[in-house]
PDB file of N, CA and C in Angstrom:
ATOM      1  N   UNK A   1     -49.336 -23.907 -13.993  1.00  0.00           N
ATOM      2  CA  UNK A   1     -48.554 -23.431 -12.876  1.00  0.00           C
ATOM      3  C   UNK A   1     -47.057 -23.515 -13.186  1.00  0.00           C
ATOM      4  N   UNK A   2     -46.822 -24.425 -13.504  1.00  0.00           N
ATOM      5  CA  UNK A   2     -45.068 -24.418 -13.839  1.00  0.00           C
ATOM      6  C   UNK A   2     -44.736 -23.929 -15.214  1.00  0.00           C
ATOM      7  N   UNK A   3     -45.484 -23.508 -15.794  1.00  0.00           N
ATOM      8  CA  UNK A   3     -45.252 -22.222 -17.380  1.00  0.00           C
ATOM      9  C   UNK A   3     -45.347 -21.130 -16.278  1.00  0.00           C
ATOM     10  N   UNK A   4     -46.115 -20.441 -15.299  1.00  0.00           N
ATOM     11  CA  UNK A   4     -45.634 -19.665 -14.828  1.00  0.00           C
ATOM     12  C   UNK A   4     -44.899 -19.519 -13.872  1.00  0.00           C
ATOM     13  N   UNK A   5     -44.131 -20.717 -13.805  1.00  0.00           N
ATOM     14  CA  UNK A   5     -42.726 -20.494 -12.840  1.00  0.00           C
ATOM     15  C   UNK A   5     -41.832 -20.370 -13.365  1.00  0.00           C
ATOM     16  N   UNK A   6     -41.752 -20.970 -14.663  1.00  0.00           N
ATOM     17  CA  UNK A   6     -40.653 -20.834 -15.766  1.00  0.00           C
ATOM     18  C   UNK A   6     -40.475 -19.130 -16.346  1.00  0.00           C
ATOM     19  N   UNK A   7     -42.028 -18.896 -16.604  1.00  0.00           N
ATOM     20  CA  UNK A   7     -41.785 -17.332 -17.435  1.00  0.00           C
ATOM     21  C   UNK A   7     -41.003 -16.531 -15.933  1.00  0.00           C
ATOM     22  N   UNK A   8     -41.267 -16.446 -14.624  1.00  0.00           N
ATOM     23  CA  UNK A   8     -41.083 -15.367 -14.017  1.00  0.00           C
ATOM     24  C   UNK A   8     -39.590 -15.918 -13.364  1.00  0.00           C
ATOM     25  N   UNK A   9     -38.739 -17.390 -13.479  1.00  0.00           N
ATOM     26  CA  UNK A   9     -37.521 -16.947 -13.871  1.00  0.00           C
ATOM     27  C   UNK A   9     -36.918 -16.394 -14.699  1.00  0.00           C
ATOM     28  N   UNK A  10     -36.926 -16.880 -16.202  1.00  0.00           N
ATOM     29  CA  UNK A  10     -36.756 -15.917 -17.088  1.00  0.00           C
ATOM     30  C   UNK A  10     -36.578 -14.249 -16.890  1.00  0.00           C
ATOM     31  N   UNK A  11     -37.419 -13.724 -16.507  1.00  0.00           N
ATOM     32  CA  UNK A  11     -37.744 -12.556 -16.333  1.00  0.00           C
ATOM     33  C   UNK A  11     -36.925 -11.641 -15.148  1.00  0.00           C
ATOM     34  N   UNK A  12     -36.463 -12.851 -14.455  1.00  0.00           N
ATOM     35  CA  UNK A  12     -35.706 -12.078 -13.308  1.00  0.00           C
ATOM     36  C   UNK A  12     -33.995 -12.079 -13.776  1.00  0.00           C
ATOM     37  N   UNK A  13     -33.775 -12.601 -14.774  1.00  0.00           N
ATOM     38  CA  UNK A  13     -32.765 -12.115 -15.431  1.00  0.00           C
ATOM     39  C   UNK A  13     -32.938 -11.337 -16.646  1.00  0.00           C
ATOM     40  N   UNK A  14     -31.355 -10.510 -17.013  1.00  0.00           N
ATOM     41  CA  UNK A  14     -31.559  -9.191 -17.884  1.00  0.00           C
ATOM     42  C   UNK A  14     -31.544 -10.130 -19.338  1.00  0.00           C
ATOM     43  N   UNK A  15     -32.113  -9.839 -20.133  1.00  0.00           N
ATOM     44  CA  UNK A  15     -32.248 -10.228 -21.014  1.00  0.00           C
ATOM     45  C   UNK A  15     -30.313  -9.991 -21.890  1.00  0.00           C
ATOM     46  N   UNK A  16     -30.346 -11.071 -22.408  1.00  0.00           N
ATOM     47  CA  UNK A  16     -28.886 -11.159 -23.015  1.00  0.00           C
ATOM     48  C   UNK A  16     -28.444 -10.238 -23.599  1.00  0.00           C
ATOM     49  N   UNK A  17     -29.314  -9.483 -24.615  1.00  0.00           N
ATOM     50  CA  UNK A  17     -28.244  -8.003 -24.787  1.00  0.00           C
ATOM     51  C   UNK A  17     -27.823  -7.194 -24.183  1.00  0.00           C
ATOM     52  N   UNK A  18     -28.568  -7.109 -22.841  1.00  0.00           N
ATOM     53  CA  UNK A  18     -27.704  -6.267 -21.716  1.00  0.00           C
ATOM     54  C   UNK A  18     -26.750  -7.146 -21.027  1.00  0.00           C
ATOM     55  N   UNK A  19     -26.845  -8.016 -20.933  1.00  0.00           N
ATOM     56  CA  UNK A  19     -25.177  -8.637 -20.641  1.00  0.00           C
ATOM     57  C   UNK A  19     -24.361  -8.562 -21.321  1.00  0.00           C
ATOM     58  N   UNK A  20     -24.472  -8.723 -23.001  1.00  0.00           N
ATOM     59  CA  UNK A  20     -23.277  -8.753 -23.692  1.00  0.00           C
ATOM     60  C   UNK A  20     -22.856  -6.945 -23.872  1.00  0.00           C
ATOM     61  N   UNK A  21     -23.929  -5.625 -23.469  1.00  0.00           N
ATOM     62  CA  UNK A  21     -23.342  -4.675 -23.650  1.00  0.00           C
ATOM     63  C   UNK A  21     -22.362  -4.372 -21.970  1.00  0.00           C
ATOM     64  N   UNK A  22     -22.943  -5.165 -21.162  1.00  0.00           N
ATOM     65  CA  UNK A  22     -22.130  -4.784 -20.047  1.00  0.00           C
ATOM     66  C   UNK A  22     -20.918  -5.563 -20.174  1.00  0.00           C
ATOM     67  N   UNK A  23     -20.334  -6.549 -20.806  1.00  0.00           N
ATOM     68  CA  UNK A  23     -19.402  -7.230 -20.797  1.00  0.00           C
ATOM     69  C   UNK A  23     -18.678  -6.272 -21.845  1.00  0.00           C
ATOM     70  N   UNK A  24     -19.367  -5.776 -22.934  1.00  0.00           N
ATOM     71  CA  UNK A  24     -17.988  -5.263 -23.706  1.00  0.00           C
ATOM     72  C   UNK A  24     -17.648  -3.673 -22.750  1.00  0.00           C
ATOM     73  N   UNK A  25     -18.295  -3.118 -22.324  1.00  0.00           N
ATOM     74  CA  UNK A  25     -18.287  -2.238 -21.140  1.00  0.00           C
ATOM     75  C   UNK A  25     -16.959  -2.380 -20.491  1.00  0.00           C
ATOM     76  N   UNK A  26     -16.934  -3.585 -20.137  1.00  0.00           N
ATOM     77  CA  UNK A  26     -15.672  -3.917 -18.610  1.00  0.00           C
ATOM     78  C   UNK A  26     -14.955  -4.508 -19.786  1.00  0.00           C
ATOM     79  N   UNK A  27     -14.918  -4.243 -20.556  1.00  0.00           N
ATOM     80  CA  UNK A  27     -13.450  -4.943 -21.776  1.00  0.00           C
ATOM     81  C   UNK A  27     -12.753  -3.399 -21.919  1.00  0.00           C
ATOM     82  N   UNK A  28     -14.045  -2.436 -21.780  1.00  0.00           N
ATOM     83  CA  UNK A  28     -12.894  -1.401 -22.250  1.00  0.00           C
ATOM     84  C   UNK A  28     -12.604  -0.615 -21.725  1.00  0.00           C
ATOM     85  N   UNK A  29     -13.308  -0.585 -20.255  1.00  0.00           N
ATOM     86  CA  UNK A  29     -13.013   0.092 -19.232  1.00  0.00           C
ATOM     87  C   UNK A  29     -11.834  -0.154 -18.467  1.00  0.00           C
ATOM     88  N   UNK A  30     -10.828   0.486 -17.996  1.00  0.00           N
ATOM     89  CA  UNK A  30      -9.827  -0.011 -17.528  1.00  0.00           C
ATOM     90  C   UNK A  30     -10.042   0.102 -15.598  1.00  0.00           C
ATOM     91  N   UNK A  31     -11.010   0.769 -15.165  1.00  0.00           N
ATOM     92  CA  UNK A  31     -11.474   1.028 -13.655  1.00  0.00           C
ATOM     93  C   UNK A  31     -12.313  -0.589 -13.961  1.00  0.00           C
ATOM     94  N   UNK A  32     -12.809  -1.272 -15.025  1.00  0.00           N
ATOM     95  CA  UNK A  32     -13.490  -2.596 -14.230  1.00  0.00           C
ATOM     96  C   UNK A  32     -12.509  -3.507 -13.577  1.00  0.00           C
ATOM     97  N   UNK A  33     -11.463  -3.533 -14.221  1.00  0.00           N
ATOM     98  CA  UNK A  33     -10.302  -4.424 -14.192  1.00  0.00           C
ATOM     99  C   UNK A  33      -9.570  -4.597 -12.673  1.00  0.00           C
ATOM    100  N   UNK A  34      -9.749  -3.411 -12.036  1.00  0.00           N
ATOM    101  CA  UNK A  34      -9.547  -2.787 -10.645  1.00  0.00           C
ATOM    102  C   UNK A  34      -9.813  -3.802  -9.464  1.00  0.00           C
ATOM    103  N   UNK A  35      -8.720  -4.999  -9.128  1.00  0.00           N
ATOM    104  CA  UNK A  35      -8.874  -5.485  -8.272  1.00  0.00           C
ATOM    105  C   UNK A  35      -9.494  -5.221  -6.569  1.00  0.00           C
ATOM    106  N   UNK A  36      -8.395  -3.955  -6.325  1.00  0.00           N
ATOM    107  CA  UNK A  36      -7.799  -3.449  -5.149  1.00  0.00           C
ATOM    108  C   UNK A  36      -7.698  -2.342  -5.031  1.00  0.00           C
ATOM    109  N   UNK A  37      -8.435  -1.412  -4.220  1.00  0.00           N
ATOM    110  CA  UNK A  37      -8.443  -0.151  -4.186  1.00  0.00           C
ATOM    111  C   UNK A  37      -7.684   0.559  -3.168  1.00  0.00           C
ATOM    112  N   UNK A  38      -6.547   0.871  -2.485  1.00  0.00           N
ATOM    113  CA  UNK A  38      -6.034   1.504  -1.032  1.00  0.00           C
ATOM    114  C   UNK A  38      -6.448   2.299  -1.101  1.00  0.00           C
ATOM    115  N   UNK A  39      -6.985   3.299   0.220  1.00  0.00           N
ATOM    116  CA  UNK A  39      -7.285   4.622   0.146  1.00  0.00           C
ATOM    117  C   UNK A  39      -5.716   5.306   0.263  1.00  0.00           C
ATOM    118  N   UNK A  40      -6.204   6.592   0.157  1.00  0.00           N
ATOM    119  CA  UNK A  40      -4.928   7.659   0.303  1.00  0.00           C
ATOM    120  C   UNK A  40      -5.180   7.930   1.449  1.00  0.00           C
ATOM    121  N   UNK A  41      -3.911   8.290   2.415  1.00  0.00           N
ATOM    122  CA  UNK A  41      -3.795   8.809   3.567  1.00  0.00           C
ATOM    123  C   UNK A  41      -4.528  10.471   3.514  1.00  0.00           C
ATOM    124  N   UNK A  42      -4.976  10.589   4.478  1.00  0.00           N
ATOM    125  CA  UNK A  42      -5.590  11.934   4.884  1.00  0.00           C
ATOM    126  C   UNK A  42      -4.548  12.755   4.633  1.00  0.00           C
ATOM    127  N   UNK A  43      -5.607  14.266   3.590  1.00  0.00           N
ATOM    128  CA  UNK A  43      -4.549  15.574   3.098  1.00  0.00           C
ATOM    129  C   UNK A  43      -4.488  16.186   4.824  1.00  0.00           C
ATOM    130  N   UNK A  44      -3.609  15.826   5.826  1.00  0.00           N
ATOM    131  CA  UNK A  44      -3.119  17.097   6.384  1.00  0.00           C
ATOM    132  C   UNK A  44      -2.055  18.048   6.530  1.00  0.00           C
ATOM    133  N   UNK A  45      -1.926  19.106   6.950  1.00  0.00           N
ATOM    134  CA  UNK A  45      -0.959  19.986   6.813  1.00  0.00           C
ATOM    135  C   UNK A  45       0.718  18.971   7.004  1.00  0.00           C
ATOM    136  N   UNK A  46       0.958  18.081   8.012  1.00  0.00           N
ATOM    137  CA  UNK A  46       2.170  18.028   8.327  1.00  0.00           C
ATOM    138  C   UNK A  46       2.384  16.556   7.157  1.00  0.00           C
ATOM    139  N   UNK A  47       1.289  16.040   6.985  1.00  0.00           N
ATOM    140  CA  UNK A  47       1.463  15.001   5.523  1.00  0.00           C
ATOM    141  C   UNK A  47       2.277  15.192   5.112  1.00  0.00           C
ATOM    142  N   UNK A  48       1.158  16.777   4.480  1.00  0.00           N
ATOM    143  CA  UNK A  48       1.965  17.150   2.841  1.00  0.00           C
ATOM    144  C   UNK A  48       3.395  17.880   3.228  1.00  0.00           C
ATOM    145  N   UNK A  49       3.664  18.404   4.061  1.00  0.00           N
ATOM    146  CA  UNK A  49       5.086  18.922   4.345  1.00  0.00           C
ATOM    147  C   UNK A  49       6.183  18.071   4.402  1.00  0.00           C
ATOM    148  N   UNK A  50       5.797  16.646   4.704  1.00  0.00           N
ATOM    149  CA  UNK A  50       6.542  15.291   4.702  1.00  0.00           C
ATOM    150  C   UNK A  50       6.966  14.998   3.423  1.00  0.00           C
ATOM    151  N   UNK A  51       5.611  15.309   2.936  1.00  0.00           N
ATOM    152  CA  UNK A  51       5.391  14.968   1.589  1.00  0.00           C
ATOM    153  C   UNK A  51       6.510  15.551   0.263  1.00  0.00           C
ATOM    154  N   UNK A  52       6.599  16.314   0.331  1.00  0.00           N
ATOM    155  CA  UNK A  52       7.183  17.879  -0.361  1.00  0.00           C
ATOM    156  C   UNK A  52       8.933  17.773   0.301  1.00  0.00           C
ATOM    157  N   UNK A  53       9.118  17.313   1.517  1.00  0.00           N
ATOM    158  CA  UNK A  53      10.628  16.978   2.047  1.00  0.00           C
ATOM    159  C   UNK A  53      11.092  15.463   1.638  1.00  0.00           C
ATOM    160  N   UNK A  54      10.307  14.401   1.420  1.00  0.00           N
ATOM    161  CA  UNK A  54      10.759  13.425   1.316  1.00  0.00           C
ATOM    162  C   UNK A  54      11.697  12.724  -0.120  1.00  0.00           C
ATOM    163  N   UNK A  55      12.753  12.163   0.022  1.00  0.00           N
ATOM    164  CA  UNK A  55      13.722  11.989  -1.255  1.00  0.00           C
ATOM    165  C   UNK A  55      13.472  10.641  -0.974  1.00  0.00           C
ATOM    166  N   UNK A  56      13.903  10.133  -2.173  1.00  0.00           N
ATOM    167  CA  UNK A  56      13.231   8.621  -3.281  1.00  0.00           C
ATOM    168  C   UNK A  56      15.008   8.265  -2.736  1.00  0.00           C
ATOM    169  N   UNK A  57      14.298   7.286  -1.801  1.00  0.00           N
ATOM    170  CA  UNK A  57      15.672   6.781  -1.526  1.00  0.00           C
ATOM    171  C   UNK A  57      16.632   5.323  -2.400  1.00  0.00           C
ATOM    172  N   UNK A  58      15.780   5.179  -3.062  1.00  0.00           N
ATOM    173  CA  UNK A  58      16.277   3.816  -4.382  1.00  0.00           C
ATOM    174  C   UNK A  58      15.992   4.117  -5.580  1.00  0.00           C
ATOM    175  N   UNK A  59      16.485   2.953  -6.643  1.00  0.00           N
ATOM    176  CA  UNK A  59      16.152   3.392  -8.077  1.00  0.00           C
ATOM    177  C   UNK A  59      16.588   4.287  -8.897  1.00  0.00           C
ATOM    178  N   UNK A  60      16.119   4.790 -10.073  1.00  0.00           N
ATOM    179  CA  UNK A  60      16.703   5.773 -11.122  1.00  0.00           C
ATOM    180  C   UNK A  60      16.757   7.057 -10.561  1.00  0.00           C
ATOM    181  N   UNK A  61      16.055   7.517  -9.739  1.00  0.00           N
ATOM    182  CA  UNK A  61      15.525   8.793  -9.502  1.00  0.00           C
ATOM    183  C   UNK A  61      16.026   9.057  -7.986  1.00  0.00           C
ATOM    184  N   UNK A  62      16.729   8.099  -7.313  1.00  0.00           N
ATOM    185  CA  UNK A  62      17.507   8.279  -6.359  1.00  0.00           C
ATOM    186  C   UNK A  62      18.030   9.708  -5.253  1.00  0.00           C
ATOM    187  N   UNK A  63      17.710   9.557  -4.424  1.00  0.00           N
ATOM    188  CA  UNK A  63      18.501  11.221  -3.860  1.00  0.00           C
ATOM    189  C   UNK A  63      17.437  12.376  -4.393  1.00  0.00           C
ATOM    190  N   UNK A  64      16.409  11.983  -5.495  1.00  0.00           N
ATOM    191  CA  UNK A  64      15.937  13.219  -5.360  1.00  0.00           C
ATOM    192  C   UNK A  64      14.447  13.440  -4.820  1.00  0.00           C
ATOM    193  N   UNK A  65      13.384  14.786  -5.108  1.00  0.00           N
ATOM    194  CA  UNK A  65      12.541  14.329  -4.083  1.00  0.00           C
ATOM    195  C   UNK A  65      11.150  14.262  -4.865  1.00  0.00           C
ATOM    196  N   UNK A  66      10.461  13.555  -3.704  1.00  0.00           N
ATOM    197  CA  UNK A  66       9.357  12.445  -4.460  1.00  0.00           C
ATOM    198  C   UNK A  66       8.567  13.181  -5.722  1.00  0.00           C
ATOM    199  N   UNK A  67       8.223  14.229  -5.474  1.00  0.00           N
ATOM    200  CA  UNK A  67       7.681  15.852  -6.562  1.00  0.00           C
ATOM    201  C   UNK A  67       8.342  15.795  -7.708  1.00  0.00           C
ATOM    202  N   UNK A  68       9.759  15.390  -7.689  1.00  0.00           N
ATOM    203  CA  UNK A  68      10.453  15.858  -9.276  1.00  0.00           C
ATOM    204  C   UNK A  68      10.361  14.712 -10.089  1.00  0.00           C
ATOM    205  N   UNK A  69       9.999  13.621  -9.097  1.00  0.00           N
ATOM    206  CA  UNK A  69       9.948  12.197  -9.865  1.00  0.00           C
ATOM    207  C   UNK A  69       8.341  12.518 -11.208  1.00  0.00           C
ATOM    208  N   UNK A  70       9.460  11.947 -12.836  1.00  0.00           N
ATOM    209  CA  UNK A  70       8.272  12.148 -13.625  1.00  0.00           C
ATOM    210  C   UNK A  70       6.961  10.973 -13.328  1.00  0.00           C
ATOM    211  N   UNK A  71       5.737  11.718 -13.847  1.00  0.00           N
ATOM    212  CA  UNK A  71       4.847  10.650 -13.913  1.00  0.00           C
ATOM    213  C   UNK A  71       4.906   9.402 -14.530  1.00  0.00           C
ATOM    214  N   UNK A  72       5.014   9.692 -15.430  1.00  0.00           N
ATOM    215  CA  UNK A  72       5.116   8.769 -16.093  1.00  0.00           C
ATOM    216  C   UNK A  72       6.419   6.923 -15.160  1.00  0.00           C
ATOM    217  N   UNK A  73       7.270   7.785 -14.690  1.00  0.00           N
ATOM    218  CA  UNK A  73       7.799   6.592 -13.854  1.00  0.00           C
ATOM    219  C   UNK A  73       6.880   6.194 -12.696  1.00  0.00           C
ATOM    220  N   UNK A  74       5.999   6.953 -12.449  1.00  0.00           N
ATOM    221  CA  UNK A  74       4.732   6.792 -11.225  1.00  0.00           C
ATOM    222  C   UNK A  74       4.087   5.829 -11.879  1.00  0.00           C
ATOM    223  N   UNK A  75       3.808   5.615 -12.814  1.00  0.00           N
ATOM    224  CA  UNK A  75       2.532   5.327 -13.208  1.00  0.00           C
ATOM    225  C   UNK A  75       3.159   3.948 -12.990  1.00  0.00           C
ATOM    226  N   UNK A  76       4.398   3.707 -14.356  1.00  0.00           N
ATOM    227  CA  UNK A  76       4.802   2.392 -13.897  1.00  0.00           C
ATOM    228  C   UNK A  76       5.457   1.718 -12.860  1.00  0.00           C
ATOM    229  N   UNK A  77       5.940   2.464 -12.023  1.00  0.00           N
ATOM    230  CA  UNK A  77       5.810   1.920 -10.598  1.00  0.00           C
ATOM    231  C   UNK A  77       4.433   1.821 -10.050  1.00  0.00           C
ATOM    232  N   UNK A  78       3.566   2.338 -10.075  1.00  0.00           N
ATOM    233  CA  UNK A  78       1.989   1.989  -9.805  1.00  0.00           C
ATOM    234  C   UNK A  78       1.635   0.192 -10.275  1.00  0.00           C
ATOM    235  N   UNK A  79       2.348   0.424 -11.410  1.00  0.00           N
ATOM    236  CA  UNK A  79       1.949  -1.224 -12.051  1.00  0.00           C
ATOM    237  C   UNK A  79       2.754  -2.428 -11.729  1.00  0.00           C
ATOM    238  N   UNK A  80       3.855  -1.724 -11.305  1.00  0.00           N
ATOM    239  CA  UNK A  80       4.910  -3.210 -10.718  1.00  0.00           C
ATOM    240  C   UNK A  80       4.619  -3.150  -9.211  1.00  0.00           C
ATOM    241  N   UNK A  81       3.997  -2.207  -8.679  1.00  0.00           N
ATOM    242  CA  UNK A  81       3.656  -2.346  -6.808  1.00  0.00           C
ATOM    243  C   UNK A  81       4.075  -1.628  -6.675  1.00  0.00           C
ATOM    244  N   UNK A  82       3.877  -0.138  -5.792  1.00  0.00           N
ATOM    245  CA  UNK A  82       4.574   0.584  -4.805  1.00  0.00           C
ATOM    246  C   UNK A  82       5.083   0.025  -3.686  1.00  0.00           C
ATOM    247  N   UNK A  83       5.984   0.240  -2.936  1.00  0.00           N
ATOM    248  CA  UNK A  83       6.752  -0.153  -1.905  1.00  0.00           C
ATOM    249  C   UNK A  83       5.752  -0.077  -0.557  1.00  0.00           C
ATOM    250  N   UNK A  84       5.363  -0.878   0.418  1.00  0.00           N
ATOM    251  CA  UNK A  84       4.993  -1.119   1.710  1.00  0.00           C
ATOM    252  C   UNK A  84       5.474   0.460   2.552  1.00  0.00           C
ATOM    253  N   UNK A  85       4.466   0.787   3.022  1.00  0.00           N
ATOM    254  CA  UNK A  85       5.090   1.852   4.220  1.00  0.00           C
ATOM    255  C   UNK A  85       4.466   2.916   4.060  1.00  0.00           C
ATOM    256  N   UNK A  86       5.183   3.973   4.542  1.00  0.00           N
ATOM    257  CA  UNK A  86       4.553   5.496   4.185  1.00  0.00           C
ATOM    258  C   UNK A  86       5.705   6.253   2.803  1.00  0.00           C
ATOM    259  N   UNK A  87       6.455   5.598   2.500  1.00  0.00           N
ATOM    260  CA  UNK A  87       6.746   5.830   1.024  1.00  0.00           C
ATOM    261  C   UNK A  87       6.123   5.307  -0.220  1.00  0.00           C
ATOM    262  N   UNK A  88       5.419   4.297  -0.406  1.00  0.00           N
ATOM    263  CA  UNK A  88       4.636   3.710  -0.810  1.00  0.00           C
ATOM    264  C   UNK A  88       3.263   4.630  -0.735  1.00  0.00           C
ATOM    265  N   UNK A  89       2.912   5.296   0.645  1.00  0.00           N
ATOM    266  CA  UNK A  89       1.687   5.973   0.913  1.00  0.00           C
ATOM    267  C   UNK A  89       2.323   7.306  -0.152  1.00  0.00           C
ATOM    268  N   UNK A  90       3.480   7.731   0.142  1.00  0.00           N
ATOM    269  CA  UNK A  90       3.765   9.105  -0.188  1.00  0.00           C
ATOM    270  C   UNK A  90       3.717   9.306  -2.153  1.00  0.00           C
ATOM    271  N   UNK A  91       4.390   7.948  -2.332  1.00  0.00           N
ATOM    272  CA  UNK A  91       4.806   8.038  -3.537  1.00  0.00           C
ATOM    273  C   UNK A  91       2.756   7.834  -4.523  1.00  0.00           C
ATOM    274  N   UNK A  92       2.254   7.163  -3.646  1.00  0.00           N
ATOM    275  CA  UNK A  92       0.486   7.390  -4.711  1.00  0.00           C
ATOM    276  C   UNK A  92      -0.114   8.338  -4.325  1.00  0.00           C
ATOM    277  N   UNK A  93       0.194   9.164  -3.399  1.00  0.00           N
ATOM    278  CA  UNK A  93       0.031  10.458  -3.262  1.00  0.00           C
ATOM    279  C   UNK A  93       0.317  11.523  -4.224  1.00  0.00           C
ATOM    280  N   UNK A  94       1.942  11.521  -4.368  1.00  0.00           N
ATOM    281  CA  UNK A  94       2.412  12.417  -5.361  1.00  0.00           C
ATOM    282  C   UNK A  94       1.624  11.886  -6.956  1.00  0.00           C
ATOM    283  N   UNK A  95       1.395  10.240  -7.139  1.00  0.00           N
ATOM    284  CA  UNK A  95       0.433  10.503  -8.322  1.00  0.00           C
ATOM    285  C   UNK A  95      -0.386  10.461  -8.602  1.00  0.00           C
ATOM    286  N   UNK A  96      -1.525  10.756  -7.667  1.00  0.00           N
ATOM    287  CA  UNK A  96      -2.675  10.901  -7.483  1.00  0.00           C
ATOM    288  C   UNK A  96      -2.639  12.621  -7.989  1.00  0.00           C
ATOM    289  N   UNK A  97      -1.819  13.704  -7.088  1.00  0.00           N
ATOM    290  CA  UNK A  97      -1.515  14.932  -7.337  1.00  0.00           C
ATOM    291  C   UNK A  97      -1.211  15.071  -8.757  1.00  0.00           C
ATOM    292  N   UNK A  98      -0.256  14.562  -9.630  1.00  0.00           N
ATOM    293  CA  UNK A  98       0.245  14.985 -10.947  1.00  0.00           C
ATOM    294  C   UNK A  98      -0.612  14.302 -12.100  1.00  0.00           C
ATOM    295  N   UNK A  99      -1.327  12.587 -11.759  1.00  0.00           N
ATOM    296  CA  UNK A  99      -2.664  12.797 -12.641  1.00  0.00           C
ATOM    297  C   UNK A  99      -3.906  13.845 -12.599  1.00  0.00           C
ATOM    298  N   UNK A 100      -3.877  14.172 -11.830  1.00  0.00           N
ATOM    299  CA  UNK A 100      -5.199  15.335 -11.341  1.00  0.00           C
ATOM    300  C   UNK A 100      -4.796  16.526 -11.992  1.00  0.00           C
ATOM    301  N   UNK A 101      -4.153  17.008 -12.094  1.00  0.00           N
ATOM    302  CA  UNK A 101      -3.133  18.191 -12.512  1.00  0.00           C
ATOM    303  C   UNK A 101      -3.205  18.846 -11.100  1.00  0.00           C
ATOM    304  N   UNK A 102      -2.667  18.548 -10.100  1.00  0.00           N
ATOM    305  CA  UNK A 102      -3.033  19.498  -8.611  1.00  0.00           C
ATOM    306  C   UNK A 102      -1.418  19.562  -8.147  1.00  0.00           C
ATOM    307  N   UNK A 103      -0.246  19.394  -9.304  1.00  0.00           N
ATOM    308  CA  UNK A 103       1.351  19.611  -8.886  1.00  0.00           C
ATOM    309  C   UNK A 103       1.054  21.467  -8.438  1.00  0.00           C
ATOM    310  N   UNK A 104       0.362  22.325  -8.647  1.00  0.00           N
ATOM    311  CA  UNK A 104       0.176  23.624  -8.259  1.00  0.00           C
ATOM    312  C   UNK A 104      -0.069  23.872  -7.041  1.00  0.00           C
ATOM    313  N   UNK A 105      -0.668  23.234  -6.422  1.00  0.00           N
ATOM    314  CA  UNK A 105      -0.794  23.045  -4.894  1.00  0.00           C
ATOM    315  C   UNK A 105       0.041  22.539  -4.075  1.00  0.00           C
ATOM    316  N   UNK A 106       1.165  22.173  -4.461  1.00  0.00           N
ATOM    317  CA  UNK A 106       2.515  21.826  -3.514  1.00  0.00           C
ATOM    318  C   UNK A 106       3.176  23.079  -4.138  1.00  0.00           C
ATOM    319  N   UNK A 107       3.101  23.836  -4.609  1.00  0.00           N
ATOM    320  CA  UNK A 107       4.390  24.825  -5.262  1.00  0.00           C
ATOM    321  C   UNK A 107       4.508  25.601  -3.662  1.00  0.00           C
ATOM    322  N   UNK A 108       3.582  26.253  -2.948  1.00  0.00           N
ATOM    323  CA  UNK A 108       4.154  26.887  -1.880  1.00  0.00           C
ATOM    324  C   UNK A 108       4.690  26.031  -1.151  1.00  0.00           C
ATOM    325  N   UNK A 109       4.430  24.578  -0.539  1.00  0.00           N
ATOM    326  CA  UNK A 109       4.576  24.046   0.369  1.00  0.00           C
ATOM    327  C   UNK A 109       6.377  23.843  -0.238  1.00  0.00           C
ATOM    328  N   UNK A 110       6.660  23.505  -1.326  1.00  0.00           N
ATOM    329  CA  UNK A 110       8.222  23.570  -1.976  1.00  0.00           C
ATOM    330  C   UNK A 110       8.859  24.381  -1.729  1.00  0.00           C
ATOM    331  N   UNK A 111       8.522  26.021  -1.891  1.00  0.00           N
ATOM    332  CA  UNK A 111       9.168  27.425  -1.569  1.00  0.00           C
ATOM    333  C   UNK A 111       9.437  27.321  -0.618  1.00  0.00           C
ATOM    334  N   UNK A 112       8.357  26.767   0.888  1.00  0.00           N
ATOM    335  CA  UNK A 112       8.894  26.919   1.870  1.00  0.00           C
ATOM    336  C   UNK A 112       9.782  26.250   2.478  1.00  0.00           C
ATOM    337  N   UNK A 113      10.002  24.797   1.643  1.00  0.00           N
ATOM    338  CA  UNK A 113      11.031  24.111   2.133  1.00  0.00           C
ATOM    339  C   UNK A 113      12.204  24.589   1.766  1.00  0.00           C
ATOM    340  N   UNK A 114      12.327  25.120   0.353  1.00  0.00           N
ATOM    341  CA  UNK A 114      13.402  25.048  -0.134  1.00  0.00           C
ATOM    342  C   UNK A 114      13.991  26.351   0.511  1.00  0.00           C
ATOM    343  N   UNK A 115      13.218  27.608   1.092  1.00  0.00           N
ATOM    344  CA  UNK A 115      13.632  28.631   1.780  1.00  0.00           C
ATOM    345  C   UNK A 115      14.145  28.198   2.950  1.00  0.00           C
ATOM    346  N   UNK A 116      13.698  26.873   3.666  1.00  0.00           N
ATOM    347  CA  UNK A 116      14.094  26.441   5.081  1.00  0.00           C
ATOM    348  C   UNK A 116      15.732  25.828   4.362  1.00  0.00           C
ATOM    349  N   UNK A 117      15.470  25.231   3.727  1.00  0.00           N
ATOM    350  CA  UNK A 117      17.190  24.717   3.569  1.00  0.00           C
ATOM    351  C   UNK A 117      18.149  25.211   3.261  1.00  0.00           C
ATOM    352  N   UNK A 118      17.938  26.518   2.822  1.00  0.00           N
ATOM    353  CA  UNK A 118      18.779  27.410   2.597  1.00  0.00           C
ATOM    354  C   UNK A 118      19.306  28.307   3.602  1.00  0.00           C
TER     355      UNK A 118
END
């Protein structure tokens, strides 16, 4: 009786080579590492129009607007923290859009601003 209590623990764990392939797995995956996930605010129309008007009011990129900011400074602002708020919402928005390649889908919503400011 207790050889077969022993075999059918055993058994209810994965046998060690599938642990050590799932461990090198999450070594090289960079989504295992992924503490904390925020969602993105809902795509609606007056969002993204916010979205597309709003200027980066600090930092290198200062005065201009959140769209022209390169990715690449997204990314590493992604890694030092985005800012609290709906600039913070706006700014993982815009790089959520320019990793995806989806910067083509703000091009009208831009025309029309930039036709309104003129």
């Amino acid at each position: 009786m207790r050889a077969e209590a022993t075999s059918r623990r055993a058994s209810d764990q994965p046998p060690a080579s599938e642990n050590r392939q799932l461990t090198a797995i999450s070594r090289r995956c960079p989504v295992a590492s992924v503490t904390r996930v925020e969602p993105l605010p809902p795509p609606d129309a007056q969002y993204l129009d916010d979205l597309v008007r709003a200027i980066m009011p600090f930092g290198r990129y200062q005065g201009r607007h959140l769209y022209e900011i390169p990715e690449a400074y997204l990314v590493w602002m992604s890694r030092e923290g985005f800012p609290r708020g709906k600039l913070g919402d706006q700014l993982r928005t815009i790089l959520e859009i320019k990793m995806n390649g989806l910067s083509y889908l703000l091009d009208p919503l831009i025309a029309r601003a930039e036709a309104e400011r003129d």
